[in-house]
C-alpha atoms as a PDB file:
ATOM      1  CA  UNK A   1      57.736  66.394 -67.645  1.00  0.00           C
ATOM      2  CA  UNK A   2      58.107  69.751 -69.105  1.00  0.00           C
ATOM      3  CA  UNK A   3      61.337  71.066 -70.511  1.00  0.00           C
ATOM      4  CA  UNK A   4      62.875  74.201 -68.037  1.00  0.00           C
ATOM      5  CA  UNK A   5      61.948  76.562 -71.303  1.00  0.00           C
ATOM      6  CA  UNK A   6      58.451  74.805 -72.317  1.00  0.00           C
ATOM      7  CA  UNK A   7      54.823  76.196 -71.584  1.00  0.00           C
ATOM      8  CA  UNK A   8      51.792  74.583 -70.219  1.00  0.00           C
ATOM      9  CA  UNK A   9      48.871  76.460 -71.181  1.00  0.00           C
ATOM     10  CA  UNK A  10      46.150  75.682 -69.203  1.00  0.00           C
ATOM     11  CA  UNK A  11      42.482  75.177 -70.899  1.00  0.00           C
ATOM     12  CA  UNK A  12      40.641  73.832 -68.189  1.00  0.00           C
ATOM     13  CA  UNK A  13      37.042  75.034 -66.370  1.00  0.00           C
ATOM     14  CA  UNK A  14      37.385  75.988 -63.184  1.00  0.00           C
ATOM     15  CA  UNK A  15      40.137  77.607 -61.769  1.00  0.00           C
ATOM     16  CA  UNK A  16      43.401  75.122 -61.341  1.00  0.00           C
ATOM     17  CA  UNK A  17      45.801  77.371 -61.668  1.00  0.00           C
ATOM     18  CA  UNK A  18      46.682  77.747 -57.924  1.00  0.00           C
ATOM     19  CA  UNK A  19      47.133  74.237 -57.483  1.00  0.00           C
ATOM     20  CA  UNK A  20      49.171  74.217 -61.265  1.00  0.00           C
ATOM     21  CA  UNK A  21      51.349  76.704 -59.629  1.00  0.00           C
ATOM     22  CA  UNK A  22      52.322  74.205 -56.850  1.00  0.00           C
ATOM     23  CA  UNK A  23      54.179  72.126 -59.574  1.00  0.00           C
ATOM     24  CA  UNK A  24      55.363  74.617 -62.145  1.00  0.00           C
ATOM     25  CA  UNK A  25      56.522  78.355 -61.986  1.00  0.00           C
ATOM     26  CA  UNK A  26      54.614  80.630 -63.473  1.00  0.00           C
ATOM     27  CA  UNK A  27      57.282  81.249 -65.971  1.00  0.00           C
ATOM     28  CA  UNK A  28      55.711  78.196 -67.586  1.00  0.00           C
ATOM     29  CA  UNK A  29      52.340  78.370 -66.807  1.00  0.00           C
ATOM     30  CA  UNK A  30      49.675  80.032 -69.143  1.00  0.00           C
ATOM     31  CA  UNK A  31      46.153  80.594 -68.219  1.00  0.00           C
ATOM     32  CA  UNK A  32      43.312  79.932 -70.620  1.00  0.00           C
ATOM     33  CA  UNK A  33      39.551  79.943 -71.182  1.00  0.00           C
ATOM     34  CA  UNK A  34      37.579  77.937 -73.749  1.00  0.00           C
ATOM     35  CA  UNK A  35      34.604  80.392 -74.388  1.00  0.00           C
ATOM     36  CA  UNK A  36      33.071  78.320 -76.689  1.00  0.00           C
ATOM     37  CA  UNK A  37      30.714  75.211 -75.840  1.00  0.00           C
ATOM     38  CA  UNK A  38      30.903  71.622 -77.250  1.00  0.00           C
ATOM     39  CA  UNK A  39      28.597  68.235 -76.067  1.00  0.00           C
ATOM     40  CA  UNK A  40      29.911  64.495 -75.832  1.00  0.00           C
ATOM     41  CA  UNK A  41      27.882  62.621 -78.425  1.00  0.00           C
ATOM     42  CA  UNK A  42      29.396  59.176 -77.330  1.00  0.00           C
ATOM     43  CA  UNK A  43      32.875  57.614 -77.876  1.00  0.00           C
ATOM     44  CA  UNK A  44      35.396  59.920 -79.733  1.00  0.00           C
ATOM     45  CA  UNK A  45      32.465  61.939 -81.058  1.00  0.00           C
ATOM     46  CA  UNK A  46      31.758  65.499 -80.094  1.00  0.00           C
ATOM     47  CA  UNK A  47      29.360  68.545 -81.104  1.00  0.00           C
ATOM     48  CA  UNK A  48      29.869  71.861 -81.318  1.00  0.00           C
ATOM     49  CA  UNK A  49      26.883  73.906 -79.577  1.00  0.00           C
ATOM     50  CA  UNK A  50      28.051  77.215 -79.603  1.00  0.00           C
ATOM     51  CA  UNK A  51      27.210  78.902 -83.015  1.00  0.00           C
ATOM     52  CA  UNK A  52      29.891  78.205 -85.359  1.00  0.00           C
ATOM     53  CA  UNK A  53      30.261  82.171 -86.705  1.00  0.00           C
ATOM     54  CA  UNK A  54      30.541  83.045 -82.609  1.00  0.00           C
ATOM     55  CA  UNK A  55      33.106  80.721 -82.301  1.00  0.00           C
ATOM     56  CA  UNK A  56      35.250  81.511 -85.389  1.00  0.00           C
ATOM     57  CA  UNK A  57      35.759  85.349 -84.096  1.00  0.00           C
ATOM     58  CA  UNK A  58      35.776  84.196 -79.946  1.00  0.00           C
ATOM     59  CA  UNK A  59      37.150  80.975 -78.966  1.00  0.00           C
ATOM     60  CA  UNK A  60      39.504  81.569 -76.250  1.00  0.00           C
ATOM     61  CA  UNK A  61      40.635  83.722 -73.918  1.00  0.00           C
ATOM     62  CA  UNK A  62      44.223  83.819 -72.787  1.00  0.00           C
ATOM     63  CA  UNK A  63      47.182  85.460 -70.342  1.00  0.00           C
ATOM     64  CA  UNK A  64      50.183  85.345 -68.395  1.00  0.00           C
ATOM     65  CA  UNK A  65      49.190  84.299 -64.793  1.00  0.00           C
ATOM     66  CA  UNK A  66      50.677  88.065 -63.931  1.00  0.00           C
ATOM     67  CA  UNK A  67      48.535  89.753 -66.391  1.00  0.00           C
ATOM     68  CA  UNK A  68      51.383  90.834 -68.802  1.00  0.00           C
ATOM     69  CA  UNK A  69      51.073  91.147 -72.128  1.00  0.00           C
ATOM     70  CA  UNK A  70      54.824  88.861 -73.436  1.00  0.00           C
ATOM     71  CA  UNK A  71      55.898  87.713 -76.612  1.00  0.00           C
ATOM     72  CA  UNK A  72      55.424  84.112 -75.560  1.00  0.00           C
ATOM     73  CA  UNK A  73      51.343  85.065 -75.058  1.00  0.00           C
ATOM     74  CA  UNK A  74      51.674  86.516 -78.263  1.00  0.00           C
ATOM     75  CA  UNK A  75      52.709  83.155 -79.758  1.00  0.00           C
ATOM     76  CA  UNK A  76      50.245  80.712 -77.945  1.00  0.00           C
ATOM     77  CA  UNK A  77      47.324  83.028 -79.434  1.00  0.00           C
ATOM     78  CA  UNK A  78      49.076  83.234 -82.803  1.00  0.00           C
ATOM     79  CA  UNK A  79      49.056  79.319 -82.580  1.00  0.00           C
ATOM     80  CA  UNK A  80      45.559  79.355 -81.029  1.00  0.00           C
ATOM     81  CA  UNK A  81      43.838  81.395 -83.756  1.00  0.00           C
ATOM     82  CA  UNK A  82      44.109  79.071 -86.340  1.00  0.00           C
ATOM     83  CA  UNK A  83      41.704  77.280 -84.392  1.00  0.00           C
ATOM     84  CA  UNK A  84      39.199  80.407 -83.739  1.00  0.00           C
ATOM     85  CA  UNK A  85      39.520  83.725 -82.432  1.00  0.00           C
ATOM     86  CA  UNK A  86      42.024  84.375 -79.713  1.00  0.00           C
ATOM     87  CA  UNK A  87      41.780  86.987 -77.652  1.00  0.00           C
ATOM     88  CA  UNK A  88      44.472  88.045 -74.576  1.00  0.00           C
ATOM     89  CA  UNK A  89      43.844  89.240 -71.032  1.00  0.00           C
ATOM     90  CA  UNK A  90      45.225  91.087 -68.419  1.00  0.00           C
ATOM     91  CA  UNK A  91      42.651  89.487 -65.730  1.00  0.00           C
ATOM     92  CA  UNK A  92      42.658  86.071 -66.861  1.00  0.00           C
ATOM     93  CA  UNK A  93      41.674  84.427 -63.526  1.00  0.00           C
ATOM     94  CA  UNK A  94      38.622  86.921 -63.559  1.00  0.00           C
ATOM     95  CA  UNK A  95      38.184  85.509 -66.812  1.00  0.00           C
ATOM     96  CA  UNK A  96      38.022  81.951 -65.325  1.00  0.00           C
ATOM     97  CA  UNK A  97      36.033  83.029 -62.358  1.00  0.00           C
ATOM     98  CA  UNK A  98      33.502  84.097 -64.733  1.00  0.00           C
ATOM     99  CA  UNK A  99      33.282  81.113 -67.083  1.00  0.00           C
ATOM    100  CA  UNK A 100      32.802  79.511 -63.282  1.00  0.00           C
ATOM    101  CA  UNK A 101      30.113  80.878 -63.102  1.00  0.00           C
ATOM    102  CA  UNK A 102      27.570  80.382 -65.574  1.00  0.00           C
ATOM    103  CA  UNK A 103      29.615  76.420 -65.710  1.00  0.00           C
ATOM    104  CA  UNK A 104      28.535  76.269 -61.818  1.00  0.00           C
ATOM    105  CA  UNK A 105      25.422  77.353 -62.503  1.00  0.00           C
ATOM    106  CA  UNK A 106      23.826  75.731 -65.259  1.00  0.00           C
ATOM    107  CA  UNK A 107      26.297  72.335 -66.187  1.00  0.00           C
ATOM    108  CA  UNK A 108      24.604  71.001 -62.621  1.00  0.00           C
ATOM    109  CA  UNK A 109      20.669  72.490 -63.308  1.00  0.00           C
ATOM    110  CA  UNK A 110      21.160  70.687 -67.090  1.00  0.00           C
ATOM    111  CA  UNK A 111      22.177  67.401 -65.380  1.00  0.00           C
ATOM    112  CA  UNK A 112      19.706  66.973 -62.899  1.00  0.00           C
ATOM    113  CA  UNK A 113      16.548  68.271 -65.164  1.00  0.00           C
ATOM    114  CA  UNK A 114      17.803  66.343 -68.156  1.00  0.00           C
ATOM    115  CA  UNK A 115      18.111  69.523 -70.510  1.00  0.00           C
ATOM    116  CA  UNK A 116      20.168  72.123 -72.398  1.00  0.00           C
ATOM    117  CA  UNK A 117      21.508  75.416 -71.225  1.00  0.00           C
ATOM    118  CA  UNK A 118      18.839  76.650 -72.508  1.00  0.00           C
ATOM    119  CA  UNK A 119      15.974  74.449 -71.441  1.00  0.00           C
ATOM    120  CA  UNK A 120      17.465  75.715 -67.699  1.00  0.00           C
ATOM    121  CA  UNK A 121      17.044  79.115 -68.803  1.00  0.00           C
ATOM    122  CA  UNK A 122      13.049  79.479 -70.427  1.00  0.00           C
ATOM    123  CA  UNK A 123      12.177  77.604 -67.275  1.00  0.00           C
ATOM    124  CA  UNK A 124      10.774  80.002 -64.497  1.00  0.00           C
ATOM    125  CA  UNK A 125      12.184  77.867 -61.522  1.00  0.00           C
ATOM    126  CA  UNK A 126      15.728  76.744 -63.031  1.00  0.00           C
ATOM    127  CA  UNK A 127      16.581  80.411 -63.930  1.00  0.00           C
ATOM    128  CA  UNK A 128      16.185  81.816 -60.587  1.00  0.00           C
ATOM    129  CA  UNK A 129      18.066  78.530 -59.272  1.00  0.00           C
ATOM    130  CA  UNK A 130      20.661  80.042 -61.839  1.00  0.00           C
ATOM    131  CA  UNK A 131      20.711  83.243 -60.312  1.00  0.00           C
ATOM    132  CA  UNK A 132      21.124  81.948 -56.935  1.00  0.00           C
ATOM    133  CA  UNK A 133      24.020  80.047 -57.895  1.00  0.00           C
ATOM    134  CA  UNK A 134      25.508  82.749 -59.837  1.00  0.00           C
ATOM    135  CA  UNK A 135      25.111  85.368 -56.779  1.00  0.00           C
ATOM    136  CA  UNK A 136      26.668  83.137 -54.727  1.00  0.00           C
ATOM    137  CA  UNK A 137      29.570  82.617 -56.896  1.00  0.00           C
ATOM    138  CA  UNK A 138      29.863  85.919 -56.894  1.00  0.00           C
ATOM    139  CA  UNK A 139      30.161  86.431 -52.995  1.00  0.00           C
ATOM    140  CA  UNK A 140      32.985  83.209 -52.895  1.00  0.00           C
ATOM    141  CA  UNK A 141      34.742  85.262 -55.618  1.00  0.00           C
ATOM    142  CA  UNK A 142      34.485  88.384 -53.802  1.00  0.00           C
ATOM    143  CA  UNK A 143      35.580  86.913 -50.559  1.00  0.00           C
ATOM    144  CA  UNK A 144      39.078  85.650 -52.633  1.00  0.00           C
ATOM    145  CA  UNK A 145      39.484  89.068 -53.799  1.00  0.00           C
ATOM    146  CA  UNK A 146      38.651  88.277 -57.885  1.00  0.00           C
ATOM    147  CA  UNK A 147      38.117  90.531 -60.101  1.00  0.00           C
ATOM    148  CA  UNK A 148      35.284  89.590 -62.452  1.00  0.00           C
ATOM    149  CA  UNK A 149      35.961  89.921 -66.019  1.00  0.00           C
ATOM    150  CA  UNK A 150      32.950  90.240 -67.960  1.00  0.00           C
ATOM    151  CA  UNK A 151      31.524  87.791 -69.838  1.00  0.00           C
ATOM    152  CA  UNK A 152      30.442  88.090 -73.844  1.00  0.00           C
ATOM    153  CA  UNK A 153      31.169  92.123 -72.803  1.00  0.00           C
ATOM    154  CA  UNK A 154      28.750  91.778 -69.886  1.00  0.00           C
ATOM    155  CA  UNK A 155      28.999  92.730 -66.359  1.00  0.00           C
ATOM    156  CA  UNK A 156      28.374  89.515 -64.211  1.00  0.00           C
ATOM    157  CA  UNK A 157      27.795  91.628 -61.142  1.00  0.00           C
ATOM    158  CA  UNK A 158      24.515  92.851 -62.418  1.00  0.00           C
ATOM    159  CA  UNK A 159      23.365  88.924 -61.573  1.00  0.00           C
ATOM    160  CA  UNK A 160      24.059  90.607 -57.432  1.00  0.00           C
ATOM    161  CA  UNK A 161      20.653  89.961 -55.697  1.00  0.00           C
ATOM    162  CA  UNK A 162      19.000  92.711 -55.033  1.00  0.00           C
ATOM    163  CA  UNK A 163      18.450  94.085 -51.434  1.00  0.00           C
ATOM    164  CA  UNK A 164      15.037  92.820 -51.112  1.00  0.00           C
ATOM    165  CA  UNK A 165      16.230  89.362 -52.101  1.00  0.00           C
ATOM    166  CA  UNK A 166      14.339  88.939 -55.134  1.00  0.00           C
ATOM    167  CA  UNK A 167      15.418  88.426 -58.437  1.00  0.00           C
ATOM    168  CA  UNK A 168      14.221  91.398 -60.947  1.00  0.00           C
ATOM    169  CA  UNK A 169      12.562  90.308 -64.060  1.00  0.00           C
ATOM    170  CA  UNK A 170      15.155  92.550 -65.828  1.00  0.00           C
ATOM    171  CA  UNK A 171      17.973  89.770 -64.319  1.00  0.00           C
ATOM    172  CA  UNK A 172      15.721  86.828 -65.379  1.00  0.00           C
ATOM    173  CA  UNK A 173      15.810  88.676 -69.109  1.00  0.00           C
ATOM    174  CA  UNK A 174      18.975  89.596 -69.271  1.00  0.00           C
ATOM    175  CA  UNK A 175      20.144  86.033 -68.138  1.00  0.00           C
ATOM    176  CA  UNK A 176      17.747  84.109 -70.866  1.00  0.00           C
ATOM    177  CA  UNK A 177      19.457  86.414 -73.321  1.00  0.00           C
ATOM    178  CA  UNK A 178      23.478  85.644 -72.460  1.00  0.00           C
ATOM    179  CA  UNK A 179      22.894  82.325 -72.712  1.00  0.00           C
ATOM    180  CA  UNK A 180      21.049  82.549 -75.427  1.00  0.00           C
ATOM    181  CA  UNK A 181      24.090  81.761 -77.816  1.00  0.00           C
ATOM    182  CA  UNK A 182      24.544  78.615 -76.020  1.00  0.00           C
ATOM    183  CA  UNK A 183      21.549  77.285 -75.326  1.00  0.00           C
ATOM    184  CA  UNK A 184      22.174  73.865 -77.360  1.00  0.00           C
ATOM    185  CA  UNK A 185      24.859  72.380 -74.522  1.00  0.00           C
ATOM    186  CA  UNK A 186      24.256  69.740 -72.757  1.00  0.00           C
ATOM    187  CA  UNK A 187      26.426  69.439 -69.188  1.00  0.00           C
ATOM    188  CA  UNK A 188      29.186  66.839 -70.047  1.00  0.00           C
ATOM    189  CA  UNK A 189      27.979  65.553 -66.637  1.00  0.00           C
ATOM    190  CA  UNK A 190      24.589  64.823 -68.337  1.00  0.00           C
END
């Protein structure tokens, strides 16, 4: 389906790229990250929940599936920032890991307690199920050897539970406050 010079670039949660790279080479394959947040409002109608000045100057995150920095990179985020702000990556699978992450752990609290982002977050129980989910994702990434980009310029491994197995309030804070720009999305799966 895609011509021997043509390039799939790959906007997806999650992390399909292994299994993209069982069909394609990674000559044609570019990695992506939508870092901003939208909610289904019905049939062929859609909102945008992630503030709209956030979005403008951070939209996406891109790379080559090597890390490389190539001229066609250089053109996707050209095309890419007409949309909103484009930025490119060396560890763009830490990137996705990342996005993983908070998706993992708060698209699946939202659903089953009916909420937003950041209903999950002011609630004393749903955070810390956050964090749990979060650490854990942490330890599977870990395991495959990912390097975690950070997120919004923060370091996810600060979510790591502590020895004593207790979340600190500092974690519960700084959590509340990193979502805090997203707080109006709604899991799709809600």
């Amino acid at each position: 389906m895609l011509n021997p010079d043509g390039t799939l670039v790959s906007l997806q949660n999650g992390v399909p790229e292994k299994h993209i790279l069982t069909h394609l080479p990674a000559k044609n394959v570019v990695a992506g990250s939508v870092k901003f947040c939208g909610t289904s409002k019905g049939p062929g109608e859609s909102a945008l929940t992630t503030d709209f000045d956030t979005f403008k100057s951070f939209a996406f995150k891109i790379g080559e599936i090597d890390g490389s920095t190539t001229d066609r990179i250089k053109d996707v985020q050209s095309v890419l920032n007409h949309v909103g702000g484009t930025f490119i990556s060396d560890n763009l699978m830490g990137t996705k890991w990342s996005k993983l992450l908070i998706n993992s752990s708060f698209s699946g609290l939202s659903a089953t307690t009916n909420s937003t982002f950041g209903d999950v977050a002011d609630n004393d129980e749903t955070v810390l199920a956050a964090l749990n989910i979060i650490n854990e994702g942490l330890e599977a990434g870990s395991a495959d050897h990912v390097q975690f980009d950070e997120l919004n310029n923060f370091d996810l491994s600060y979510f790591k539970k502590p020895v004593d197995g207790k979340f600190t309030d500092e974690q519960v804070a700084t959590l509340r406050k990193l979502i805090e720009p997203i707080r109006k999305l709604e899991a799709s799966m809600l």
